[in-house]
Each structure stands twice: as C-alpha cells, then as structure tokens.
PDB file of N, CA and C in Angstrom:
ATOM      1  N   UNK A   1       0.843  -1.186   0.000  1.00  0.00           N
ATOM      2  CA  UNK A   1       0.000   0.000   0.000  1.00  0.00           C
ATOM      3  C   UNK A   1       0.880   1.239   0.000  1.00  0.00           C
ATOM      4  N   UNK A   2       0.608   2.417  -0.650  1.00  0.00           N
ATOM      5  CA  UNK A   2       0.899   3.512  -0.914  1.00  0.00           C
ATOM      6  C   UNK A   2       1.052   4.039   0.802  1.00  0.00           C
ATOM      7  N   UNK A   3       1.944   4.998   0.924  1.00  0.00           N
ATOM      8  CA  UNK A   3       2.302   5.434   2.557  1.00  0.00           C
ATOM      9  C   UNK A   3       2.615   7.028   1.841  1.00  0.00           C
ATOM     10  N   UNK A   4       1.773   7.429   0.898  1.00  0.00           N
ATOM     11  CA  UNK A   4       2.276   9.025   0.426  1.00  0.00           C
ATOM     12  C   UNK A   4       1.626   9.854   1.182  1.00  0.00           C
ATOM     13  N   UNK A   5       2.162  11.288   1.612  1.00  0.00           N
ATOM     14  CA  UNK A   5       1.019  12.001   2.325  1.00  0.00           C
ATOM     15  C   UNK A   5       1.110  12.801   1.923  1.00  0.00           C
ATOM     16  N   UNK A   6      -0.406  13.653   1.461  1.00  0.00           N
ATOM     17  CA  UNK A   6      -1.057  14.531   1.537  1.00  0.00           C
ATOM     18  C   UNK A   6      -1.549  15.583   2.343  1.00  0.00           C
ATOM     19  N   UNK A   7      -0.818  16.591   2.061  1.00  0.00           N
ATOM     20  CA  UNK A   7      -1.063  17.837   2.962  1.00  0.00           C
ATOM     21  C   UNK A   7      -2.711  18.281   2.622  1.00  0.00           C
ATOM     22  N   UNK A   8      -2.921  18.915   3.606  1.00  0.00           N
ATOM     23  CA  UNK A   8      -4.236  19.897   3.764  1.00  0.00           C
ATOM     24  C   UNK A   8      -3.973  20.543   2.446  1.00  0.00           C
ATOM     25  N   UNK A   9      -5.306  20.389   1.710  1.00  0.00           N
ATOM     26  CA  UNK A   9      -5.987  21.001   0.484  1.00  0.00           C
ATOM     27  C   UNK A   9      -7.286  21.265   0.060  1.00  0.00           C
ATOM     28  N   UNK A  10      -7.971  22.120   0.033  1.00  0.00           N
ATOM     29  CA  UNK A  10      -9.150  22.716  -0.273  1.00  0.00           C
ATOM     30  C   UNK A  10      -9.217  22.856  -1.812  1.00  0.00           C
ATOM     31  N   UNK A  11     -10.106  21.733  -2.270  1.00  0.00           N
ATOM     32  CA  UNK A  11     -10.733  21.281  -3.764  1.00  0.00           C
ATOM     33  C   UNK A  11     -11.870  22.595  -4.157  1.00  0.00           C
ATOM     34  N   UNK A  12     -11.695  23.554  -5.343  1.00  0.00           N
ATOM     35  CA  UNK A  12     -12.719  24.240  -5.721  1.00  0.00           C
ATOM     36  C   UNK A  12     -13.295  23.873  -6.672  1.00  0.00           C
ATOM     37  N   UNK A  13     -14.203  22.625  -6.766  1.00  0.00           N
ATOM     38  CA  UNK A  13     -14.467  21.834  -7.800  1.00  0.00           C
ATOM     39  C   UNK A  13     -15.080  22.952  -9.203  1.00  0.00           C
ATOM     40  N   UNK A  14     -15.628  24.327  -8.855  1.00  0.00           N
ATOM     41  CA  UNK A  14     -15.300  25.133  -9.941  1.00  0.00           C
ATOM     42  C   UNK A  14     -14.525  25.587 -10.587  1.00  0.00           C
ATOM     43  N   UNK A  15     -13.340  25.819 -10.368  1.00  0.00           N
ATOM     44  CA  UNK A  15     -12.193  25.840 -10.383  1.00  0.00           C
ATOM     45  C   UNK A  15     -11.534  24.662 -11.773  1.00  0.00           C
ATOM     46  N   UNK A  16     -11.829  23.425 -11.609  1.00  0.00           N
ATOM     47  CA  UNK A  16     -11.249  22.042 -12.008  1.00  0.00           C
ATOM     48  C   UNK A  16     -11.654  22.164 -13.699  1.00  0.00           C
ATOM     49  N   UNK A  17     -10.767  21.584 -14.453  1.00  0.00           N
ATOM     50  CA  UNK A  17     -11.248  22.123 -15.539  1.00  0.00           C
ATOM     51  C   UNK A  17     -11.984  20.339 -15.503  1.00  0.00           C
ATOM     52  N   UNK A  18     -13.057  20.395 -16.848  1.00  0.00           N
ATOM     53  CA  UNK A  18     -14.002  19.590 -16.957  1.00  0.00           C
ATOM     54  C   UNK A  18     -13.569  18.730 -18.346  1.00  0.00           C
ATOM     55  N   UNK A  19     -13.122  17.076 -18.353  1.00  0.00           N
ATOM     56  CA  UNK A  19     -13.153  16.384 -19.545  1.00  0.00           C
ATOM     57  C   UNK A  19     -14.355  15.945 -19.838  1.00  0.00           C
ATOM     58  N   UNK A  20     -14.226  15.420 -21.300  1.00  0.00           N
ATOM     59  CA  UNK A  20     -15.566  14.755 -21.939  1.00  0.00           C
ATOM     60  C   UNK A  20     -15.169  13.495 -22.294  1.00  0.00           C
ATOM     61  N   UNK A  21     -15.831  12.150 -21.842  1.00  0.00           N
ATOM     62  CA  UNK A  21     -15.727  11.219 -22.435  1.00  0.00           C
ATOM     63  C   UNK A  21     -17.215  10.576 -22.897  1.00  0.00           C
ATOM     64  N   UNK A  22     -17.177  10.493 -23.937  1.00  0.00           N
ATOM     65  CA  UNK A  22     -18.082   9.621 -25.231  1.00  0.00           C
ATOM     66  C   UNK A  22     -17.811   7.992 -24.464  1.00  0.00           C
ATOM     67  N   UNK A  23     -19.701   8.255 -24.045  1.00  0.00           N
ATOM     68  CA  UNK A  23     -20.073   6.320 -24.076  1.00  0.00           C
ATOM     69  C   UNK A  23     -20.268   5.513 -25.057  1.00  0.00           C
ATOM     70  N   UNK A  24     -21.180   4.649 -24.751  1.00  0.00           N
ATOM     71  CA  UNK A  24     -21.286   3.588 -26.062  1.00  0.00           C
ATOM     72  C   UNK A  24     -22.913   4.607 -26.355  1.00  0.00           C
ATOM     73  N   UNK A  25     -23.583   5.451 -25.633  1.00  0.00           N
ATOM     74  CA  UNK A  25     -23.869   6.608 -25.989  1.00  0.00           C
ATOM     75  C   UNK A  25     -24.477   7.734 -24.772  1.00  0.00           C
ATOM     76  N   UNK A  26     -24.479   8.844 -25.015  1.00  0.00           N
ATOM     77  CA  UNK A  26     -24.020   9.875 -23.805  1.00  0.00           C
ATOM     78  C   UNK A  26     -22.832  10.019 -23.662  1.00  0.00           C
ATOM     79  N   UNK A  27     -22.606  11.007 -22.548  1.00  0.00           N
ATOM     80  CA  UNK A  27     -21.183  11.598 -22.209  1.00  0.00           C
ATOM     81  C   UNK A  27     -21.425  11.255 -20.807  1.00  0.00           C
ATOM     82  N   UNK A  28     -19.659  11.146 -20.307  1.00  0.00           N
ATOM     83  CA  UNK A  28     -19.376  11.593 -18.926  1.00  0.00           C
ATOM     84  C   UNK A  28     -18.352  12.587 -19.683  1.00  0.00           C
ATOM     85  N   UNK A  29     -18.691  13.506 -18.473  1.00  0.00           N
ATOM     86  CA  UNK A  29     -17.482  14.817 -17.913  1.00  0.00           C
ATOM     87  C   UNK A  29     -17.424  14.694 -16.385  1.00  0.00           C
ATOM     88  N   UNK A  30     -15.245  14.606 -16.906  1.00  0.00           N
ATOM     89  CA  UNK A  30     -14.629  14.689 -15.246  1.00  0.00           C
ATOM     90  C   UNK A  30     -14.053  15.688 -14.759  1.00  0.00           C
ATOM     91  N   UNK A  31     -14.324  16.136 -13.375  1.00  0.00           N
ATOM     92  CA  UNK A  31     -13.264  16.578 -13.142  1.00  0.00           C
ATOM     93  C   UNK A  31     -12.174  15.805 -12.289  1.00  0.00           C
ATOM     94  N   UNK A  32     -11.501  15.851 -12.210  1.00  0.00           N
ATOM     95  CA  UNK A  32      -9.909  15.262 -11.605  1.00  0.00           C
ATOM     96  C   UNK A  32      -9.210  15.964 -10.734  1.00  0.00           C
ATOM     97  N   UNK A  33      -9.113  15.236  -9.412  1.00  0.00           N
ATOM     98  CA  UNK A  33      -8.209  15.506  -8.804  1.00  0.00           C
ATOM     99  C   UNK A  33      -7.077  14.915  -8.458  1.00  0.00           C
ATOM    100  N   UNK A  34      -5.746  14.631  -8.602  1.00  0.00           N
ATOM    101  CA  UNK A  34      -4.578  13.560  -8.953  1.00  0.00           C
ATOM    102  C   UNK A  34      -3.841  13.504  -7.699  1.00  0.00           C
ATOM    103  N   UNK A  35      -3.481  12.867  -6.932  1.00  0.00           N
ATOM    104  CA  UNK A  35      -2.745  12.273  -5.747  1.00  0.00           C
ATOM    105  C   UNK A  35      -1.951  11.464  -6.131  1.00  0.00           C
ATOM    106  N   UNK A  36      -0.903  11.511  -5.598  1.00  0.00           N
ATOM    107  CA  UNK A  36       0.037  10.135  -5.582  1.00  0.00           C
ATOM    108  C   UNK A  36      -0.634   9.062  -4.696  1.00  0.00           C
ATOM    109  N   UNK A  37      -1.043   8.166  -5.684  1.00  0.00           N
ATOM    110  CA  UNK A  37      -1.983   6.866  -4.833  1.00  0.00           C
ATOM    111  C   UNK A  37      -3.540   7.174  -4.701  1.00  0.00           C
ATOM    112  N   UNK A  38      -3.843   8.190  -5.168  1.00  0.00           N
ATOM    113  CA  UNK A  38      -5.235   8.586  -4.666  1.00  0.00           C
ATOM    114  C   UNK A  38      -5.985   9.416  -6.400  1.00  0.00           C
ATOM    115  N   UNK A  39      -7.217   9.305  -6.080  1.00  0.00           N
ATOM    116  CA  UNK A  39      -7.680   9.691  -7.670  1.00  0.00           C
ATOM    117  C   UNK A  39      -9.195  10.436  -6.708  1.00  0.00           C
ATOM    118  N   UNK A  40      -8.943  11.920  -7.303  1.00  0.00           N
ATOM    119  CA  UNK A  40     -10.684  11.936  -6.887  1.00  0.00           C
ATOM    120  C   UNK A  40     -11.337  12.810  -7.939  1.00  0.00           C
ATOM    121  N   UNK A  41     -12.312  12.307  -8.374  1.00  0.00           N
ATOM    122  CA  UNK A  41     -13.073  13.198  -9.584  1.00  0.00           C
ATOM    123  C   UNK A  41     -14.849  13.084  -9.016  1.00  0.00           C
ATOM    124  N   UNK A  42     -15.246  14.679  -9.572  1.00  0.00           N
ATOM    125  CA  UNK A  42     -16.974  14.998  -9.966  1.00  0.00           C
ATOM    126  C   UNK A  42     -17.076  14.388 -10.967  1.00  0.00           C
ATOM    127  N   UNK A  43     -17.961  12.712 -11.198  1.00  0.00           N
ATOM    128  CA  UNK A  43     -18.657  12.709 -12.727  1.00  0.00           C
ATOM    129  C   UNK A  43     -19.632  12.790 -13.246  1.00  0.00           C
ATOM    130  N   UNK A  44     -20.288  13.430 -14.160  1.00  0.00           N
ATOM    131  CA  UNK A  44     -21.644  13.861 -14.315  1.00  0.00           C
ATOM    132  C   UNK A  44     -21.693  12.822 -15.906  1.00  0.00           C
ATOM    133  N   UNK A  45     -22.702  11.843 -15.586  1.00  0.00           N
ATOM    134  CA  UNK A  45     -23.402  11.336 -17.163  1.00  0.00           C
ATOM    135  C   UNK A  45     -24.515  12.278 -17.199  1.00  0.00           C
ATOM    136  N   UNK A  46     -24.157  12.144 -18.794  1.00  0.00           N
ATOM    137  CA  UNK A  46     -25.313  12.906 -19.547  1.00  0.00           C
ATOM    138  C   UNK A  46     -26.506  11.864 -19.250  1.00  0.00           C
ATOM    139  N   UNK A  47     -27.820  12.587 -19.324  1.00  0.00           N
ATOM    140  CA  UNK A  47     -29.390  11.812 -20.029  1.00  0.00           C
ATOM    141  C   UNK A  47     -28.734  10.289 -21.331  1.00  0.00           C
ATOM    142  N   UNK A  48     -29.276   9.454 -20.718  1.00  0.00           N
ATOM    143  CA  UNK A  48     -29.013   8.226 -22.010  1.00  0.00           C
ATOM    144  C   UNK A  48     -27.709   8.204 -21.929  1.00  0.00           C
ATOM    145  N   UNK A  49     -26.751   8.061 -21.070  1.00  0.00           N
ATOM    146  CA  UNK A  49     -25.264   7.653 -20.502  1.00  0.00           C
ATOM    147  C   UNK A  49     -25.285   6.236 -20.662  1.00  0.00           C
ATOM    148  N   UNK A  50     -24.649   5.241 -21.683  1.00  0.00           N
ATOM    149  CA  UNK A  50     -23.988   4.129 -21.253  1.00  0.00           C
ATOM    150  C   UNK A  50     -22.213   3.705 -21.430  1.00  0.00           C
ATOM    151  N   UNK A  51     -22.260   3.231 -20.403  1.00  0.00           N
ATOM    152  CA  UNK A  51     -20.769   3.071 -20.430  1.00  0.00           C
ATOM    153  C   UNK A  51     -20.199   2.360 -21.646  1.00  0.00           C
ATOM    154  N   UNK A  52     -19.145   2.753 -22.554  1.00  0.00           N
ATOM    155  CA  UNK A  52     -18.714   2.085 -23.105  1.00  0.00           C
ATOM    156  C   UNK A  52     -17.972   0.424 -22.883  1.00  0.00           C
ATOM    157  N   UNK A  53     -17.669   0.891 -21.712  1.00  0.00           N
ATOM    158  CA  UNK A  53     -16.759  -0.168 -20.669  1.00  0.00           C
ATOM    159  C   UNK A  53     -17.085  -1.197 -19.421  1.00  0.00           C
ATOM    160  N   UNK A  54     -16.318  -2.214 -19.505  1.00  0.00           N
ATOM    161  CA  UNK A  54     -16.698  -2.789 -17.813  1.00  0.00           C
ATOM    162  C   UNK A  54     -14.870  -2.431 -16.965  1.00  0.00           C
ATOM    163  N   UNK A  55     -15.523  -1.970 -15.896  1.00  0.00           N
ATOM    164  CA  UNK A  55     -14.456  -1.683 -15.069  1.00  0.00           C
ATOM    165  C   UNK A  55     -13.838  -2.558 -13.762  1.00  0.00           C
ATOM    166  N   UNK A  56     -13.102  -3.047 -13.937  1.00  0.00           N
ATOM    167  CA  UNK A  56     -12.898  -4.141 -12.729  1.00  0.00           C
ATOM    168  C   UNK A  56     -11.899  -3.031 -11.553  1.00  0.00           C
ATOM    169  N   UNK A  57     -11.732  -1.614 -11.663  1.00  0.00           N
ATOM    170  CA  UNK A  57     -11.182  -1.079 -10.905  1.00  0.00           C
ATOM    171  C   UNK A  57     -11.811  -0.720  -9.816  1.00  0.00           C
ATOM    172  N   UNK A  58     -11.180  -0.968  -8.529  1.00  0.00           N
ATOM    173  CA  UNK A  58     -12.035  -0.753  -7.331  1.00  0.00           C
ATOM    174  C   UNK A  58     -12.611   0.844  -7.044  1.00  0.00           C
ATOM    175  N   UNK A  59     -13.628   1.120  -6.701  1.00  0.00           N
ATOM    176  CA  UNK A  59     -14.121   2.817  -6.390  1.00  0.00           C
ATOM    177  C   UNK A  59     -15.081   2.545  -5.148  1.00  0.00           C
ATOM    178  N   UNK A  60     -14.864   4.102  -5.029  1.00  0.00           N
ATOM    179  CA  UNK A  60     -15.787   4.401  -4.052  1.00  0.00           C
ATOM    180  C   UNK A  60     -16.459   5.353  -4.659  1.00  0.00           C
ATOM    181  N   UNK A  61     -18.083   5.417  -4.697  1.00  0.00           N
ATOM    182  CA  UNK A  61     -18.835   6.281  -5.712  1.00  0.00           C
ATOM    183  C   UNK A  61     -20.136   6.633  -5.107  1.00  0.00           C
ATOM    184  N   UNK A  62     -19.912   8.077  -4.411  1.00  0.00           N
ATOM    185  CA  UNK A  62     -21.044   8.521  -3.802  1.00  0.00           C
ATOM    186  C   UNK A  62     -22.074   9.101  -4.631  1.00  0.00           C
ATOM    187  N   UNK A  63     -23.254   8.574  -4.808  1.00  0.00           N
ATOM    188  CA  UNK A  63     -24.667   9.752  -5.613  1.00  0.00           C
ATOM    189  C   UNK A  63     -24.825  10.976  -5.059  1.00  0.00           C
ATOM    190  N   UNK A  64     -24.363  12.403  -5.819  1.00  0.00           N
ATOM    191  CA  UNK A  64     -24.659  13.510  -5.615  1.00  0.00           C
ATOM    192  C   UNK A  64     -25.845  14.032  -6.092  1.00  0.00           C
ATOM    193  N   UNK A  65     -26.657  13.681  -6.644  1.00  0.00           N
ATOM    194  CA  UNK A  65     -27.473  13.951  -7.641  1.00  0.00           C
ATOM    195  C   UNK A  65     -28.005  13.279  -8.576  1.00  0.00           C
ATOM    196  N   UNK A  66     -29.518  13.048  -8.650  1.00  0.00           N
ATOM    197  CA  UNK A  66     -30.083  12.070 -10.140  1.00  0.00           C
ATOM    198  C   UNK A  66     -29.789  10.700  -9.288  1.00  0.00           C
ATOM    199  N   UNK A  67     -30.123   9.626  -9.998  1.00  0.00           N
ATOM    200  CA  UNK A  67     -29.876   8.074 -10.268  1.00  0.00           C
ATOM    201  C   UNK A  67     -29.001   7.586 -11.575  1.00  0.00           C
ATOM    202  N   UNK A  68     -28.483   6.133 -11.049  1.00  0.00           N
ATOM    203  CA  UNK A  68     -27.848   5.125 -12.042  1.00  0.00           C
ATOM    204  C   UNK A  68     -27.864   4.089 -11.381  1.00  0.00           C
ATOM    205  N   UNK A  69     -27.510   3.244 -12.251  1.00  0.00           N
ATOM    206  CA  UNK A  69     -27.580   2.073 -12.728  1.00  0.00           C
ATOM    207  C   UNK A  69     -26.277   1.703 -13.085  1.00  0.00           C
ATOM    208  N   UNK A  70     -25.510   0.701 -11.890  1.00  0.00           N
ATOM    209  CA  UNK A  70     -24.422  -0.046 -12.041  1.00  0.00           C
ATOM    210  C   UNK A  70     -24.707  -1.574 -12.184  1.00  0.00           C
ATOM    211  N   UNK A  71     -24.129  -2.213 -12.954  1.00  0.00           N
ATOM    212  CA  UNK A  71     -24.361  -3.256 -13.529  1.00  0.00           C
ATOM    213  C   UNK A  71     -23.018  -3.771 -13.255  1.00  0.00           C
ATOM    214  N   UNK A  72     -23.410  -5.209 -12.562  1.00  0.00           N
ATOM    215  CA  UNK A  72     -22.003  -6.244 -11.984  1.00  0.00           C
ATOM    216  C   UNK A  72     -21.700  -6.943 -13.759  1.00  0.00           C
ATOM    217  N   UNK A  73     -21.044  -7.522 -13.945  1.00  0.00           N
ATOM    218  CA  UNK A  73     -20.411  -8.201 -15.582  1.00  0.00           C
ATOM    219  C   UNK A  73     -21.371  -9.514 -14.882  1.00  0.00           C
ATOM    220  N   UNK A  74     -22.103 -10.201 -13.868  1.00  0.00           N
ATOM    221  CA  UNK A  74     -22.808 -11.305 -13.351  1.00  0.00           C
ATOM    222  C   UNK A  74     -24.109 -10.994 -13.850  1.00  0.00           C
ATOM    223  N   UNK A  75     -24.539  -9.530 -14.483  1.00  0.00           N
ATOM    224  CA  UNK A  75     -25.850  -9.353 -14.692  1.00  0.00           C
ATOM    225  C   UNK A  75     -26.498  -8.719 -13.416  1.00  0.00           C
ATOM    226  N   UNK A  76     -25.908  -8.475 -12.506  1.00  0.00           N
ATOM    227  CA  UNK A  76     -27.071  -7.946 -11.214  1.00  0.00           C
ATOM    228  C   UNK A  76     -26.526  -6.376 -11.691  1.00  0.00           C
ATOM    229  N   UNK A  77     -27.938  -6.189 -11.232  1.00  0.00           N
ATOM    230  CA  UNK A  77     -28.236  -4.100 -11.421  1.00  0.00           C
ATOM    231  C   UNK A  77     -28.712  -3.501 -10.113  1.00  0.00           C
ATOM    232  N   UNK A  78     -27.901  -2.535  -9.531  1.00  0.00           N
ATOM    233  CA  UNK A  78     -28.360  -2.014  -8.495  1.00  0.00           C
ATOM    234  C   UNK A  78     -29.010  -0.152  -8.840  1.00  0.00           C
ATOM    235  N   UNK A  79     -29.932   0.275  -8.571  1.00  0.00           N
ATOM    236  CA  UNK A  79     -29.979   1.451  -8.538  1.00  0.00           C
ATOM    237  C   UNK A  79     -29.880   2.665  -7.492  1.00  0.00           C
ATOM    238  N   UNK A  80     -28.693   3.536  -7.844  1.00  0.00           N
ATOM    239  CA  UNK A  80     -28.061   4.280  -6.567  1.00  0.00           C
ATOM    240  C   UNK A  80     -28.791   5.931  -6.895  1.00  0.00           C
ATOM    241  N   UNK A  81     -29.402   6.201  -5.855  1.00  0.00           N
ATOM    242  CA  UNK A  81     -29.911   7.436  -5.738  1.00  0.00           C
ATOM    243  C   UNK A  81     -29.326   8.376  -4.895  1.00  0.00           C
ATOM    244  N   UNK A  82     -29.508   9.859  -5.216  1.00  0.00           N
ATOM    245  CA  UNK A  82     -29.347  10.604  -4.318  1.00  0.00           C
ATOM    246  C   UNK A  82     -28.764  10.162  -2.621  1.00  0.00           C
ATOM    247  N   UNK A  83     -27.712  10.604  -2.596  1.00  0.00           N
ATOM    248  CA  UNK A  83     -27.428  10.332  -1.070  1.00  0.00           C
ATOM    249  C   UNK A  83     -26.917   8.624  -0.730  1.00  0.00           C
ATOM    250  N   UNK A  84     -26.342   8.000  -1.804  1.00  0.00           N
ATOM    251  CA  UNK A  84     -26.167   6.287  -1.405  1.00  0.00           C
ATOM    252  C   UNK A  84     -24.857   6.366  -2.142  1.00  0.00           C
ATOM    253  N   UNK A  85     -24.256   5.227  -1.279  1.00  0.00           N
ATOM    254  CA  UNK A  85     -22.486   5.169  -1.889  1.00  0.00           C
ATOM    255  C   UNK A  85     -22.511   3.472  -1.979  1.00  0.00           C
ATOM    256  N   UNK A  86     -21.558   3.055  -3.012  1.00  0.00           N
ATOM    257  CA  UNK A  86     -21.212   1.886  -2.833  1.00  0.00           C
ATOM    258  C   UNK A  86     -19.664   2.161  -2.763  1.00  0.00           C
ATOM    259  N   UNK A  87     -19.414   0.873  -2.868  1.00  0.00           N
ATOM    260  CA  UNK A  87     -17.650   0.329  -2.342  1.00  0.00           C
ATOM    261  C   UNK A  87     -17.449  -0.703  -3.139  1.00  0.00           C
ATOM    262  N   UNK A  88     -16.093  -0.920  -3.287  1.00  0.00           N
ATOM    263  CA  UNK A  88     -15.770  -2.242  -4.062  1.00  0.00           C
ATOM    264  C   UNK A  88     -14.086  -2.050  -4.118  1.00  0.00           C
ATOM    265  N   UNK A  89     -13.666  -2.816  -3.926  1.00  0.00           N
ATOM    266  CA  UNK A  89     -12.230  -3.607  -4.287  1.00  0.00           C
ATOM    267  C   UNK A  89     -11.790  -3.906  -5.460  1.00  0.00           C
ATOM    268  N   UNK A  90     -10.619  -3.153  -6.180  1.00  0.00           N
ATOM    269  CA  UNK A  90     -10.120  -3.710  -7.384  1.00  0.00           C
ATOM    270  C   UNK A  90     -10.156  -5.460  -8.067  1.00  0.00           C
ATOM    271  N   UNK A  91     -10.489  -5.658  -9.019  1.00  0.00           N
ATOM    272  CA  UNK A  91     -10.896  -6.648  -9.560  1.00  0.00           C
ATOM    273  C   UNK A  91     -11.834  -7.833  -9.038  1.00  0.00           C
ATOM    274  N   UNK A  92     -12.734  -7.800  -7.888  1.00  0.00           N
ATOM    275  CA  UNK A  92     -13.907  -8.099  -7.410  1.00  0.00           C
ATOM    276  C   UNK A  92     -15.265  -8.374  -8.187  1.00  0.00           C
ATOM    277  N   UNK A  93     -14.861  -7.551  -9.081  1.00  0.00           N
ATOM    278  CA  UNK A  93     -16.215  -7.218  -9.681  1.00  0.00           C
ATOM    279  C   UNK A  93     -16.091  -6.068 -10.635  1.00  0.00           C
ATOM    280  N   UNK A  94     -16.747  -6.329 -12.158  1.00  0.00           N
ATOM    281  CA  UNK A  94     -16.492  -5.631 -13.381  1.00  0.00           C
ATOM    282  C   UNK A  94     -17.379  -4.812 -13.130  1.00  0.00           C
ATOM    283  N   UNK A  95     -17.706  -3.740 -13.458  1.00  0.00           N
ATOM    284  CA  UNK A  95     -18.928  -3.110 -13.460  1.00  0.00           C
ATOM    285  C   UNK A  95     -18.968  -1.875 -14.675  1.00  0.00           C
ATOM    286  N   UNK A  96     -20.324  -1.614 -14.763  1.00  0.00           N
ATOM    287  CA  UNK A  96     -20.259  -0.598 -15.505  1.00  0.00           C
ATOM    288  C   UNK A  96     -21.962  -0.021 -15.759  1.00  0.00           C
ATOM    289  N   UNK A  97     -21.869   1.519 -16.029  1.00  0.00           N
ATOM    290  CA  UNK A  97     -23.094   2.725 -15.246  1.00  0.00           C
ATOM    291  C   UNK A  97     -23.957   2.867 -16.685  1.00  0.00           C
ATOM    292  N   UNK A  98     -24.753   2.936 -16.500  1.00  0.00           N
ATOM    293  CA  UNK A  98     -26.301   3.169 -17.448  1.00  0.00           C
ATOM    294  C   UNK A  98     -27.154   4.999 -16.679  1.00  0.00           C
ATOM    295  N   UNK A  99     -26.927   5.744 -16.897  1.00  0.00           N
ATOM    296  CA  UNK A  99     -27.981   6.637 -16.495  1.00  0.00           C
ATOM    297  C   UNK A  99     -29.161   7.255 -17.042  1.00  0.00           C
ATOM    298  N   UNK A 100     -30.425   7.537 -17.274  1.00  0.00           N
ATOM    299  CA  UNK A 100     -31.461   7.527 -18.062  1.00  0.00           C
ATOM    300  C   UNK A 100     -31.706   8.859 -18.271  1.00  0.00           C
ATOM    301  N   UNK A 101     -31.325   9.525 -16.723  1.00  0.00           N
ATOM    302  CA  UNK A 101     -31.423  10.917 -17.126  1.00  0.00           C
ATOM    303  C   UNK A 101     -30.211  11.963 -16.473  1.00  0.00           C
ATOM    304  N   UNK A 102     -29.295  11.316 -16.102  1.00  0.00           N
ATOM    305  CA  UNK A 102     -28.505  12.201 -15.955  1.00  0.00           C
ATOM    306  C   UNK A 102     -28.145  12.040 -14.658  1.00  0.00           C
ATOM    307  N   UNK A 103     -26.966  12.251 -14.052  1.00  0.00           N
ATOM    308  CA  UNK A 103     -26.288  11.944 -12.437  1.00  0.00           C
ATOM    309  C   UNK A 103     -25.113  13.084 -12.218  1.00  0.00           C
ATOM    310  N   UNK A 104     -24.617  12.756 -11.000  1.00  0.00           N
ATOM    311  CA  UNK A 104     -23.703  13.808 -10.467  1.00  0.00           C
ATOM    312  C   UNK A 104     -23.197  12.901  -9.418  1.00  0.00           C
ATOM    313  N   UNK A 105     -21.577  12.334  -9.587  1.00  0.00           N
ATOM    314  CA  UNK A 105     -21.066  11.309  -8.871  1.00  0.00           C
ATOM    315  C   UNK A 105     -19.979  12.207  -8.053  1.00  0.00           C
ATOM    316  N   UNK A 106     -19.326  11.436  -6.686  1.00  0.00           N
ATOM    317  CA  UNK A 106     -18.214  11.884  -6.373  1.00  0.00           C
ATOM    318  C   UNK A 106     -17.952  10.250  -6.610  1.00  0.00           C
ATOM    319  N   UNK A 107     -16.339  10.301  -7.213  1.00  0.00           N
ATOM    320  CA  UNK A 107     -15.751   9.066  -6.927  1.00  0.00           C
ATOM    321  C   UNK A 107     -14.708   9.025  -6.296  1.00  0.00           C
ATOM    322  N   UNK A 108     -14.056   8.275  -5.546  1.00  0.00           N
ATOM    323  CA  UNK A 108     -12.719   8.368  -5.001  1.00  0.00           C
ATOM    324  C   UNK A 108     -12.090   6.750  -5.556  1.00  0.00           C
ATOM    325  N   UNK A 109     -10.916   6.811  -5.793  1.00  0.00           N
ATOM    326  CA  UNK A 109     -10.498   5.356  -6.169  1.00  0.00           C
ATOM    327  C   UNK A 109      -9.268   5.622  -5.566  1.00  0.00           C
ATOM    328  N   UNK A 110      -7.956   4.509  -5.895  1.00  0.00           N
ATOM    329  CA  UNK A 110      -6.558   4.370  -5.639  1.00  0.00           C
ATOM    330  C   UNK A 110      -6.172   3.195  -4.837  1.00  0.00           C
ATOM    331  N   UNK A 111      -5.277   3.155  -4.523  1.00  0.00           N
ATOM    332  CA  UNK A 111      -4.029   1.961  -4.553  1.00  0.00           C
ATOM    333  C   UNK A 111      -4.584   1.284  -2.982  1.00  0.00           C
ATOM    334  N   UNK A 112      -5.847   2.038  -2.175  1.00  0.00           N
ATOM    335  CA  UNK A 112      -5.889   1.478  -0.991  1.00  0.00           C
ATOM    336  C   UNK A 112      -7.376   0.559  -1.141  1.00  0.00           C
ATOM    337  N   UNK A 113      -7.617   0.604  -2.605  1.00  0.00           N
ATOM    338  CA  UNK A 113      -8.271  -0.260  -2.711  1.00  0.00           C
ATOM    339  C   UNK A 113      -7.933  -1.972  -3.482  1.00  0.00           C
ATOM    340  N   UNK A 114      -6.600  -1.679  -3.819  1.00  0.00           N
ATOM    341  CA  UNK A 114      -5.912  -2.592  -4.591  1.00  0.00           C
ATOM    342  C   UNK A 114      -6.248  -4.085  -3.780  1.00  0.00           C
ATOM    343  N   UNK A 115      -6.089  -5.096  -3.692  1.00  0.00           N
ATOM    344  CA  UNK A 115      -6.238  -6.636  -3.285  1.00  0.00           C
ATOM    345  C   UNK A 115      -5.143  -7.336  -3.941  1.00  0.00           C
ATOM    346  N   UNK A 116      -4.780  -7.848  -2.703  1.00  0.00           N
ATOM    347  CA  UNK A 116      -3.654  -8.685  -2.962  1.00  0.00           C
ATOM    348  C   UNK A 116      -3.887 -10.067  -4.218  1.00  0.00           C
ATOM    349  N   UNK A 117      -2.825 -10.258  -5.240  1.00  0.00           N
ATOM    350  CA  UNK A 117      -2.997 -10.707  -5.901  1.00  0.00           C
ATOM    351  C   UNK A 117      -1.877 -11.933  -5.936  1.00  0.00           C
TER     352      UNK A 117
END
C-alpha cells in the first residue's frame, strides 16, 4: 500500500477544468483531482449515458445527484440514488453505469483499494 502524504488542500471543484468522455452513448465529464496513490473526480453522465466499458477497478462512488444504474459483468443491477455510496475492491467485480437521465457522482479510487494478488 501507498504510505504518500497529503497535505491539507481545499478542492474548488469550480475551479477544475471539466473532460468529456463519449459512451457507447451519452457523455461523462470529469473533473480530476490527482494524488500520488489517490484519484478523486466529480462525474456527471449525460441523459441516455452508457458506459462504453466494464471496469474491474475498485471505487468508491457517492450519488450527488439524479440516479444510475451499475451493472455487476454477473448481470445484477443495483440502482443508486441521491445520497447512497457503494464500495468495491479492485478486480472483485467488473462493473459498468447506465444513467437515463442524468447523475452527479463523487468518486474516489486508488491503490488502498488494490487486493492482494
């Protein structure tokens, strides 16, 4: 595990400039915040968001806003609303987000979610 430290920092998520990534259709836009060992981004899917991808990377992904639809690669679908976080461990579980009308995520990921391999 990563032992890097991070000083006191105040995120102005207005501030952050905003990427676009193209699903299999909709957009996410991120913003990014970069740590040594640590990853934290705002992601907002567009209305009709599907992921291009399955992600076996571990996150932590709080609902700020709106609903989605994470989908395990097993076929199970959970729907996360306003105010609900899940968790997961790097390569545990593939997943990947469907939104119908649009969301507002915090995610946090990095190396302290890694599993011994």
């Amino acid at each position: 595990m990563n032992n890097a430290k991070i000083a006191f920092e105040v995120i102005n998520w207005a501030e952050v400039s905003k990427k676009e990534y193209e699903g299999t259709s909709g957009f996410a836009f991120w913003k990014t915040k970069q740590f040594e060992g640590l990853r934290i981004r705002i992601v907002e899917y567009s209305k009709g968001y599907i992921a291009d991808h399955w992600c076996p990377k571990g996150h932590i992904v709080h609902c700020l806003e709106g609903e989605f639809i994470t989908e395990s690669a097993d076929g199970k679908k959970i729907i996360l609303t306003k105010g609900m976080t899940y968790v997961i461990s790097d390569n545990l579980s593939s997943n990947s987000s469907i939104s119908e009308n649009g969301v507002k995520l915090l995610i946090i990921d990095g190396e302290f979610l890694r599993t011994e391999e």
